[in-house]
Protein backbone atom coordinates (compact mmCIF):
# COMPACT_ATOMS: atom_id res chain seq x y z
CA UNK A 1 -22.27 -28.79 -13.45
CA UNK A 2 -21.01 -28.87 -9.43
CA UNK A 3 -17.55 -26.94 -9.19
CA UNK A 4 -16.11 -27.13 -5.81
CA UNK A 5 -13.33 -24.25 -5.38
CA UNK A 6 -10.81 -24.81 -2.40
CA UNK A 7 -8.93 -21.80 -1.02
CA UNK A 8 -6.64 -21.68 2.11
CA UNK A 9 -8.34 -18.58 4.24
CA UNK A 10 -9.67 -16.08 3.44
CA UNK A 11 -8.50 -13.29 5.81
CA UNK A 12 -7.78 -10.13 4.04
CA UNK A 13 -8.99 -8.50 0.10
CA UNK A 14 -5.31 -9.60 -1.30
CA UNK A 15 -4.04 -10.82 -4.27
CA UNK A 16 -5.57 -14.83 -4.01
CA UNK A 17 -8.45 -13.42 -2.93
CA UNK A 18 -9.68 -11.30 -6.25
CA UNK A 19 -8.77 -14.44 -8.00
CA UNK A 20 -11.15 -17.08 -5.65
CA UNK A 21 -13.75 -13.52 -6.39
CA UNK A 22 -12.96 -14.18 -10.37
CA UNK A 23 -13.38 -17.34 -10.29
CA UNK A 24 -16.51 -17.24 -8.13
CA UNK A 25 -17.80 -15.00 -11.22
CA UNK A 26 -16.53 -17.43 -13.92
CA UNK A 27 -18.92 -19.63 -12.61
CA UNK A 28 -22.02 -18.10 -11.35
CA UNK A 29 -24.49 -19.77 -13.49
CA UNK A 30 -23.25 -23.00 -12.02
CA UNK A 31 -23.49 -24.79 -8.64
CA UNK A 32 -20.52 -23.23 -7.07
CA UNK A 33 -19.63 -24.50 -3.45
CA UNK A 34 -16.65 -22.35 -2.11
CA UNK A 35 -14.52 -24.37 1.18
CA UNK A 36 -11.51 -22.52 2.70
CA UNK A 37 -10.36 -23.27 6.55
CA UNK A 38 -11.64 -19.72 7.96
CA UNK A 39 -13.06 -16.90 6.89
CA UNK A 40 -12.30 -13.40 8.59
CA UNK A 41 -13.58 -11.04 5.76
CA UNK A 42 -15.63 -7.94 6.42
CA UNK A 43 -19.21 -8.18 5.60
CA UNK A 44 -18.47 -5.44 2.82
CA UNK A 45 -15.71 -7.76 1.97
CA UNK A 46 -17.83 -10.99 1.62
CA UNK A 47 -20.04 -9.17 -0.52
CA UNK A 48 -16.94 -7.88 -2.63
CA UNK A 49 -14.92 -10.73 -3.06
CA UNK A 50 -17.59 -13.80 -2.60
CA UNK A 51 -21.06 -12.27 -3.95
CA UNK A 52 -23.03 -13.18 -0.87
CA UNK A 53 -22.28 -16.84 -1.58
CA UNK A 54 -22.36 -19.08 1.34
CA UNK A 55 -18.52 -20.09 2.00
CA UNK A 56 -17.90 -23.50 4.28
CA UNK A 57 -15.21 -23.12 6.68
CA UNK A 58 -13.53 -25.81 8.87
CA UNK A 59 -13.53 -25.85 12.89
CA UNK A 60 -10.59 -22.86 12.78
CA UNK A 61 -13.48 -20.82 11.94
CA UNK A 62 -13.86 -21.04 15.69
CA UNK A 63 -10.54 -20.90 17.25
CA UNK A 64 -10.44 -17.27 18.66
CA UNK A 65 -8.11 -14.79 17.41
CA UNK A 66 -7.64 -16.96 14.21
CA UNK A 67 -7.30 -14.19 11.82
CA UNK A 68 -3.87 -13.24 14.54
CA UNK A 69 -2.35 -16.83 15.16
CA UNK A 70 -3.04 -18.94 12.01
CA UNK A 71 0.68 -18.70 11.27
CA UNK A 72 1.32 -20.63 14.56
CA UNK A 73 -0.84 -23.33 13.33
CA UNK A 74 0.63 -23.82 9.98
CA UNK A 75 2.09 -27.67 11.17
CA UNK A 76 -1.96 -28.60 11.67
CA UNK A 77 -3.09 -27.40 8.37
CA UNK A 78 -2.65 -30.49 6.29
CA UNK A 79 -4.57 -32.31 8.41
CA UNK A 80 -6.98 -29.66 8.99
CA UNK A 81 -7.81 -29.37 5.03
CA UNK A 82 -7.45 -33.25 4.31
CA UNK A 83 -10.76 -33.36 6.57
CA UNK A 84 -12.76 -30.88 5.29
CA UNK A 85 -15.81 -31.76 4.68
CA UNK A 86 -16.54 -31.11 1.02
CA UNK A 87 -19.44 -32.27 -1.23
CA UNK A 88 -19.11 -34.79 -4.60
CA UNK A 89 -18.70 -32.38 -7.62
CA UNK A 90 -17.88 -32.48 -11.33
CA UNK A 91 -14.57 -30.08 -11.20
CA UNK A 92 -12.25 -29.11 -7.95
CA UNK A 93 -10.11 -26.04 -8.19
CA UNK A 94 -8.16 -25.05 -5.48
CA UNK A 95 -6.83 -21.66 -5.58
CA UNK A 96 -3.84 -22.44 -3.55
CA UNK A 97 -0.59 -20.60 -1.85
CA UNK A 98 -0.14 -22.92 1.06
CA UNK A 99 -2.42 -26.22 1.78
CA UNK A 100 -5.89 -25.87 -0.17
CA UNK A 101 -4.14 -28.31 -2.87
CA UNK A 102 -4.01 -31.35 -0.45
CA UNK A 103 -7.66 -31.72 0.16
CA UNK A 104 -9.71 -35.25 -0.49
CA UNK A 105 -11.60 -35.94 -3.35
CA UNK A 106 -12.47 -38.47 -5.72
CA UNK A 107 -9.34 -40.36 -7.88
CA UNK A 108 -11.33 -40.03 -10.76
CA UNK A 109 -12.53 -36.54 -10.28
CA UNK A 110 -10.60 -33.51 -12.33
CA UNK A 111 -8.87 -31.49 -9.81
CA UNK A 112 -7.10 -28.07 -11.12
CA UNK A 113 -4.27 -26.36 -9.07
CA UNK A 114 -4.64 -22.38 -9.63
CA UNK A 115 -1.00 -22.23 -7.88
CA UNK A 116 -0.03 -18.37 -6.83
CA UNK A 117 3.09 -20.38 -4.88
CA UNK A 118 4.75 -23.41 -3.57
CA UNK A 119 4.07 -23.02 -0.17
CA UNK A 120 6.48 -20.40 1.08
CA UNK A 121 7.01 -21.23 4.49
CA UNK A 122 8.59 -24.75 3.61
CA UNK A 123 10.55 -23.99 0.43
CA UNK A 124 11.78 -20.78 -0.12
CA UNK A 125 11.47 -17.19 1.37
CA UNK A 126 12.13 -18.94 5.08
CA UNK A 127 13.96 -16.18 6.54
CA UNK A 128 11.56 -13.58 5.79
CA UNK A 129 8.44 -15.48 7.04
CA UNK A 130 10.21 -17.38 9.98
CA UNK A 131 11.70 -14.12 11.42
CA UNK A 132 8.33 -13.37 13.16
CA UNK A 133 9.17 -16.87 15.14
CA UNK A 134 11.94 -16.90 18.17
CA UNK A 135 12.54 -19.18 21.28
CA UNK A 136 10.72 -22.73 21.43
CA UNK A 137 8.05 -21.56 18.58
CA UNK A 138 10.97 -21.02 16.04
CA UNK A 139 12.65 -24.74 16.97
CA UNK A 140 9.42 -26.46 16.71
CA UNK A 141 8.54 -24.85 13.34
CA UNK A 142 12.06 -25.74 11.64
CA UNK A 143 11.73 -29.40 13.09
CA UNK A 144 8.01 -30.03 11.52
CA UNK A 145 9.19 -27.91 8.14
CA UNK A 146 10.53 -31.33 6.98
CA UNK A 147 7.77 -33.17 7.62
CA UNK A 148 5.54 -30.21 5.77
CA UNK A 149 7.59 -30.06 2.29
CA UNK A 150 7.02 -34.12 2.53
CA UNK A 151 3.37 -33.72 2.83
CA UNK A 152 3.16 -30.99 0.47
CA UNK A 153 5.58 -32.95 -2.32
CA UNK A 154 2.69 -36.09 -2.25
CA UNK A 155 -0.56 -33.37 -2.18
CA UNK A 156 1.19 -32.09 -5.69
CA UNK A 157 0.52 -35.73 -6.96
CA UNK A 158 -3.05 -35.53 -5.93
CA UNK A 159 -3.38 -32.34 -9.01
CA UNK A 160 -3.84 -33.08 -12.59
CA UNK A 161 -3.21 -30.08 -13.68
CA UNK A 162 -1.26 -26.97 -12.56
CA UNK A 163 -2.01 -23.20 -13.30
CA UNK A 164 0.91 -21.17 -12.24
CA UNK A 165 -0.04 -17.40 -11.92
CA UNK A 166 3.42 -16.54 -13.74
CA UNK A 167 5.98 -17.83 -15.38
CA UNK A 168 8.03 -16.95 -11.81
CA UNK A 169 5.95 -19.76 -10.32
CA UNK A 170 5.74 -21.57 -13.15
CA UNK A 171 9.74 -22.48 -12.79
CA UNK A 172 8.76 -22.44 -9.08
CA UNK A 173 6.36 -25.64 -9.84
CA UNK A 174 8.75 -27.12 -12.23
CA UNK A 175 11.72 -27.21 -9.75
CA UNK A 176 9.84 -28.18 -6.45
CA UNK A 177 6.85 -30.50 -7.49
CA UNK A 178 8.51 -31.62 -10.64
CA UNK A 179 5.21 -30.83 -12.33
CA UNK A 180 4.51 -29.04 -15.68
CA UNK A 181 1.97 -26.04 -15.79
CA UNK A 182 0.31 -23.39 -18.15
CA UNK A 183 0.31 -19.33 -16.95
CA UNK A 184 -2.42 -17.46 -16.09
CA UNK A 185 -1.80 -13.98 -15.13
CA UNK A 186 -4.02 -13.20 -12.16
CA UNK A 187 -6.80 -10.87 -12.87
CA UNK A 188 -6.30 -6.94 -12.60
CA UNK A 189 -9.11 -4.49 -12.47
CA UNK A 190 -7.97 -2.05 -15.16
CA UNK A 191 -11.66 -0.71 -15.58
CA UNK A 192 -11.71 0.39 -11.81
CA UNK A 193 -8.29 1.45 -11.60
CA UNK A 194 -8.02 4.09 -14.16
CA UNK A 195 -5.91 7.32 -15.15
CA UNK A 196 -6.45 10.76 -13.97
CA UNK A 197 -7.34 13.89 -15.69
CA UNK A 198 -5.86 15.17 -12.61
CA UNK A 199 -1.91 16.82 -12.62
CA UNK A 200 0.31 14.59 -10.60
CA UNK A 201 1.04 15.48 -6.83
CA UNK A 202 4.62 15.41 -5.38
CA UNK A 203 4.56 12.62 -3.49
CA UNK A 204 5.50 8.74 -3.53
CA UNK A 205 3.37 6.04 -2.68
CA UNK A 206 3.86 2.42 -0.74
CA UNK A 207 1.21 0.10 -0.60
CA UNK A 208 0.60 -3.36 1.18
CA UNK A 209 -0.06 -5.11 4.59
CA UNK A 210 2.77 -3.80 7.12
CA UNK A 211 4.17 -7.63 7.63
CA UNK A 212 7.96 -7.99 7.33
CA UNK A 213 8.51 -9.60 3.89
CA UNK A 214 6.53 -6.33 2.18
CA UNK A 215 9.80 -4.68 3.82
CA UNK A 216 8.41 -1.41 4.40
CA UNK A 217 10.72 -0.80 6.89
CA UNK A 218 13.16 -0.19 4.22
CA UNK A 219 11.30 2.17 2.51
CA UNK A 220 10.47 4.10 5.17
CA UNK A 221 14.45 4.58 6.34
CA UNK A 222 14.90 5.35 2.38
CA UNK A 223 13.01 8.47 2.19
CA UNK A 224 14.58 9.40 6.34
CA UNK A 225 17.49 9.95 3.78
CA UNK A 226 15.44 11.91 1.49
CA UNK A 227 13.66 14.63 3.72
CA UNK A 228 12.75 16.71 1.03
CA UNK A 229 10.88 13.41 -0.64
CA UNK A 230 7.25 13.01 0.51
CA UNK A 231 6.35 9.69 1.27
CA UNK A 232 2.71 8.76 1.50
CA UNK A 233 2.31 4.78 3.37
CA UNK A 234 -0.92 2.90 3.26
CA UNK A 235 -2.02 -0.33 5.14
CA UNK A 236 -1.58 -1.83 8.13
CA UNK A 237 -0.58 -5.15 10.00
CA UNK A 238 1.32 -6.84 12.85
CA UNK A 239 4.01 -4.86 12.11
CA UNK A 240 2.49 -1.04 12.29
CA UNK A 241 3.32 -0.53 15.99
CA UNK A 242 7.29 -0.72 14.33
CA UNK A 243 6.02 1.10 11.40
CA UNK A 244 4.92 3.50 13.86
CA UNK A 245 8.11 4.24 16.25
CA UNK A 246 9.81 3.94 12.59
CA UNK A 247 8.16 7.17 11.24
CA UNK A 248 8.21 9.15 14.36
CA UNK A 249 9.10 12.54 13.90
CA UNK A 250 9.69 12.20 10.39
CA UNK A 251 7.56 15.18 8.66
CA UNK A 252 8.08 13.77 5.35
CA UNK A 253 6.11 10.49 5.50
CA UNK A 254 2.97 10.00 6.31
CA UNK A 255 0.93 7.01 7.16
CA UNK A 256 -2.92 6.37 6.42
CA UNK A 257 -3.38 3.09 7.60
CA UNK A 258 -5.88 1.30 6.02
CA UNK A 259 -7.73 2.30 2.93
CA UNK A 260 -10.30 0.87 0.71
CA UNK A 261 -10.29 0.65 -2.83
CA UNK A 262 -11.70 3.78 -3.73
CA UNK A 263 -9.62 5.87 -1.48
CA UNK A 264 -6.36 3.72 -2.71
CA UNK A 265 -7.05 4.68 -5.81
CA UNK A 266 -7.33 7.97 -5.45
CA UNK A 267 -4.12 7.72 -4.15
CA UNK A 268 -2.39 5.69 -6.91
CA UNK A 269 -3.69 8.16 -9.61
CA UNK A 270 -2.02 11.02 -7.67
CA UNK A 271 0.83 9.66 -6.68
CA UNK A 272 4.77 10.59 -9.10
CA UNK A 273 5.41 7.03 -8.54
CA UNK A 274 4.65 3.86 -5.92
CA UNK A 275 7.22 1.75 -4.68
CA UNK A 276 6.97 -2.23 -4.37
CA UNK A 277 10.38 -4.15 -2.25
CA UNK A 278 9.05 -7.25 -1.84
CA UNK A 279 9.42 -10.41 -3.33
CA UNK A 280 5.97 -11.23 -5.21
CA UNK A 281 5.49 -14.02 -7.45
CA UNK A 282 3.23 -11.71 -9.33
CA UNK A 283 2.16 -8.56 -7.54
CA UNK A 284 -1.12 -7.20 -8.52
CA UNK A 285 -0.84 -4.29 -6.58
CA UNK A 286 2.17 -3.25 -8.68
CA UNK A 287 0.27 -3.41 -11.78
CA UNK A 288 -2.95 -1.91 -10.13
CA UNK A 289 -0.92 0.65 -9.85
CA UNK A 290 0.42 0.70 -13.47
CA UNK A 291 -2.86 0.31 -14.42
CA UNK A 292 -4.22 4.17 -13.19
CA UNK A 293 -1.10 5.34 -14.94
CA UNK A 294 1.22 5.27 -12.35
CA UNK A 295 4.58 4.22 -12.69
CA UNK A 296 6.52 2.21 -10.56
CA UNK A 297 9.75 1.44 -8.34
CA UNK A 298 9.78 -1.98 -8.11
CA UNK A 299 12.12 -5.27 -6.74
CA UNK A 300 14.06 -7.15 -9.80
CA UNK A 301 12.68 -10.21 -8.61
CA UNK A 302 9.75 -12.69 -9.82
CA UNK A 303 6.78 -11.22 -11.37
CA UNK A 304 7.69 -8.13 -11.32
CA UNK A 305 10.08 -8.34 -14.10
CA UNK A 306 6.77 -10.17 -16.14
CA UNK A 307 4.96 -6.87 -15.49
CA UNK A 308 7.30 -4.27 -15.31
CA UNK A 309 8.81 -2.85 -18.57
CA UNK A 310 12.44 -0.81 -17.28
CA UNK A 311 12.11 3.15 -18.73
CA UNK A 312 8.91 2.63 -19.77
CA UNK A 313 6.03 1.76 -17.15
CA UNK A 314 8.79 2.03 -14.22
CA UNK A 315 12.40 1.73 -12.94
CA UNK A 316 13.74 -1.68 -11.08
CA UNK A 317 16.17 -1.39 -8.19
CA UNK A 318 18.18 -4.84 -7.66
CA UNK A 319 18.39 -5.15 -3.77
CA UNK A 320 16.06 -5.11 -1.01
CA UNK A 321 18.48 -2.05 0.62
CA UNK A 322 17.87 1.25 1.83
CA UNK A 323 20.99 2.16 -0.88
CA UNK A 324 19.28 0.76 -3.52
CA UNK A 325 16.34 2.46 -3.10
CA UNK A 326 17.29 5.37 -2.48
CA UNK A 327 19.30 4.78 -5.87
CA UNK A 328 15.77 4.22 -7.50
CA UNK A 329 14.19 7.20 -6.36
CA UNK A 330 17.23 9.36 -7.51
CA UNK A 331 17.20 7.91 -10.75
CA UNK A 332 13.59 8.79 -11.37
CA UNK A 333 13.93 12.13 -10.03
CA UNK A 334 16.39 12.66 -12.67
CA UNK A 335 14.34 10.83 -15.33
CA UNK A 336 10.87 11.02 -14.39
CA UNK A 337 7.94 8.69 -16.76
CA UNK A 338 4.97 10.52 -17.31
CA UNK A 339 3.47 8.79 -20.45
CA UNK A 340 0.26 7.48 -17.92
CA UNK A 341 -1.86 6.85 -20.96
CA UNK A 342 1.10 4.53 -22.63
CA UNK A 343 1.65 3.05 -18.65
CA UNK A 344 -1.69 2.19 -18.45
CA UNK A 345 -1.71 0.45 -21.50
CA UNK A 346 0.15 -1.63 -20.70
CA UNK A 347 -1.16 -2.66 -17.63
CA UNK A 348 -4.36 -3.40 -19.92
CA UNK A 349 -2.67 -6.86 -21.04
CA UNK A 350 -3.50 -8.18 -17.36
CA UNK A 351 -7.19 -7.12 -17.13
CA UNK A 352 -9.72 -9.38 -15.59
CA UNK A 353 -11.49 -10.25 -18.89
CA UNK A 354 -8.23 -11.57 -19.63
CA UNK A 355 -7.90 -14.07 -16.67
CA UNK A 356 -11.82 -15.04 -16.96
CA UNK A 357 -11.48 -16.22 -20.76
CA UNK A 358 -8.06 -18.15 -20.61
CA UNK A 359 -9.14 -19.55 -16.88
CA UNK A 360 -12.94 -20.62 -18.37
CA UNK A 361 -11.18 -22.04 -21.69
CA UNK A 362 -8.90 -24.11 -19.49
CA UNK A 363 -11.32 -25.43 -17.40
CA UNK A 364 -14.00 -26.78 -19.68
CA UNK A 365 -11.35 -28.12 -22.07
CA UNK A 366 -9.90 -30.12 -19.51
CA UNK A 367 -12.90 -30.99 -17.98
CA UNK A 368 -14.66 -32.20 -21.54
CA UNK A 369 -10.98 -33.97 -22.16
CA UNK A 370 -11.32 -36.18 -18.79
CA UNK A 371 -15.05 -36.76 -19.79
CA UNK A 372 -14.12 -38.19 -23.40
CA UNK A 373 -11.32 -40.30 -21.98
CA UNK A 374 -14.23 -42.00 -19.43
């Protein structure tokens, strides 16, 4: 059987990213051909997330500074990934958060939608993605975001079947594309993220790339209220020379930058408690965290409320305020949750086994549905 899988780059190891690796694995002992418009990964990370398999990649590949500007060149995508170039095959998936959903294949062929989101830019969540725009840039973008919600309203049409990666998004899909859609809860490494032995250290933990809808900013000027609060940040991004100038002189948070898995976790297992303010449609991070024990501080929004269980794996705050989070800490200082084993738990109900049956089960039956219909 030929599976072509359609993802929309492939810049960063993320969230979309461990599922396109998932998948990937689902499939192994079939003829897999993986298409995405550029690929910036590591070579560690190509052998992480893709398994050495070959990945085809459209002529951004070669634009320079890609991985920087690709945001800038959102209004070209649809045409970009309505000409890739991709081979006949049995079953398309497209493991999409922006444009991967409108590429061209066969009417007849079965094409399933793994949606993580609507496309952000154009339907919801503008002011937090369009505030790294000003001037001329900003204008042009909010004239073409009409023609961009058209284009991605008639590429919904082209998808038999949606996946929505919670039941956030599956409303999301519902409301925008008018389109039903089963859950699958994206896959979560519980076997690699693990509990301690170790006694928790006094410290709090925030995780995530430093861009401004993760609102780490807020965060940070959280614990500048809470001096005697340690506050450990890892990651990086556009935004870390702010992050930077942000944390200057401030002895009570430090910043890591970047970390691999293994150090992250390290981190996570240590760590009183890790904090998550932005608005995720699911957030795997979050229930990484969960998952070595950990509990959490987390956004009422979206998935998190799927994931998050309120006095028992973690505490929500409602606003994305330096008030309210300060609120959350407080709160937790007064009623800290240290059952890790019955955290970790259940974070279990999101492990990757998980995702691969339901996703695999999906798949064939639809596929072996189509086929009987023909």
């Amino acid at each position: 059987m030929k599976i072509a899988l359609i993802h929309d780059w492939l810049r960063v190891n993320a969230g979309s990213e461990k599922v396109v690796s998932e998948i990937l694995s689902i499939f192994r002992n079939e003829d897999v051909h993986l298409y995405t418009l550029f690929n910036k990964l590591t070579p560690e990370e190509k052998k992480d997330i893709l398994h050495n398999l070959p990945c085809h990649t459209s002529w951004l590949q070669h634009v320079p500074f890609i991985g920087r500007i690709y945001k800038t060149l959102l209004p070209l995508m649809p045409f970009v990934v309505k000409h890739l170039r991709i081979q006949k095959a049995d079953i398309y998936i497209s493991s999409s958060h922006a444009i991967a959903k409108g590429f061209t294949h066969p009417k007849n062929k079965l094409h399933i939608c793994y949606c993580h989101t609507p496309m952000r830019y154009a339907w919801y969540l503008n002011e937090d993605y369009l505030q790294d725009f000003s001037g001329i840039k900003l204008r042009l973008i909010q004239m073409i975001l009409p023609y961009i919600r058209k284009w991605d309203l008639q590429s919904a049409t082209q998808v038999d079947y949606f996946i929505a990666n919670s039941k956030h998004i599956q409303h999301q899909i519902k409301e925008i594309y008018k389109r039903d859609s089963v859950v699958i809860y994206p896959p979560v490494n519980t076997h690699k993220f693990s509990v301690s032995i170790n006694p928790r250290q006094d410290f709090y933990l925030a995780v995530g790339r430093f861009v401004p809808y993760k609102k780490m900013d807020i965060i940070i000027k959280a614990f500048k209220n809470l001096p005697h609060k340690k506050l450990i940040l890892i990651g990086d991004g556009y935004d870390s020379k702010k992050i930077k100038n942000l944390i200057q002189d401030t002895d009570n948070i430090v910043w890591l930058g970047y970390q691999h898995d293994n150090e992250l976790i390290l981190y996570m297992q240590n760590a009183k408690a890790c904090i998550f303010a932005a608005k995720e449609d699911f957030g795997i991070m979050c229930v990484e965290a969960q998952s070595t024990g950990t509990p959490v501080l987390a956004l009422q929004y979206g998935g998190y409320k799927e994931t998050v269980v309120e006095g028992r794996t973690g505490y929500f705050f409602e606003e994305q305020t330096v008030a309210s989070i300060t609120e959350a800490v407080l709160k937790f200082e007064k009623a800290p949750l240290s059952n890790h084993e019955e955290i970790s738990k259940h974070a279990a109900t999101f492990a990757a086994d998980n995702f691969r049956m339901a996703f695999q089960k999906y798949v064939l039956e639809k596929y072996h549905q189509q086929n009987s219909h023909q």
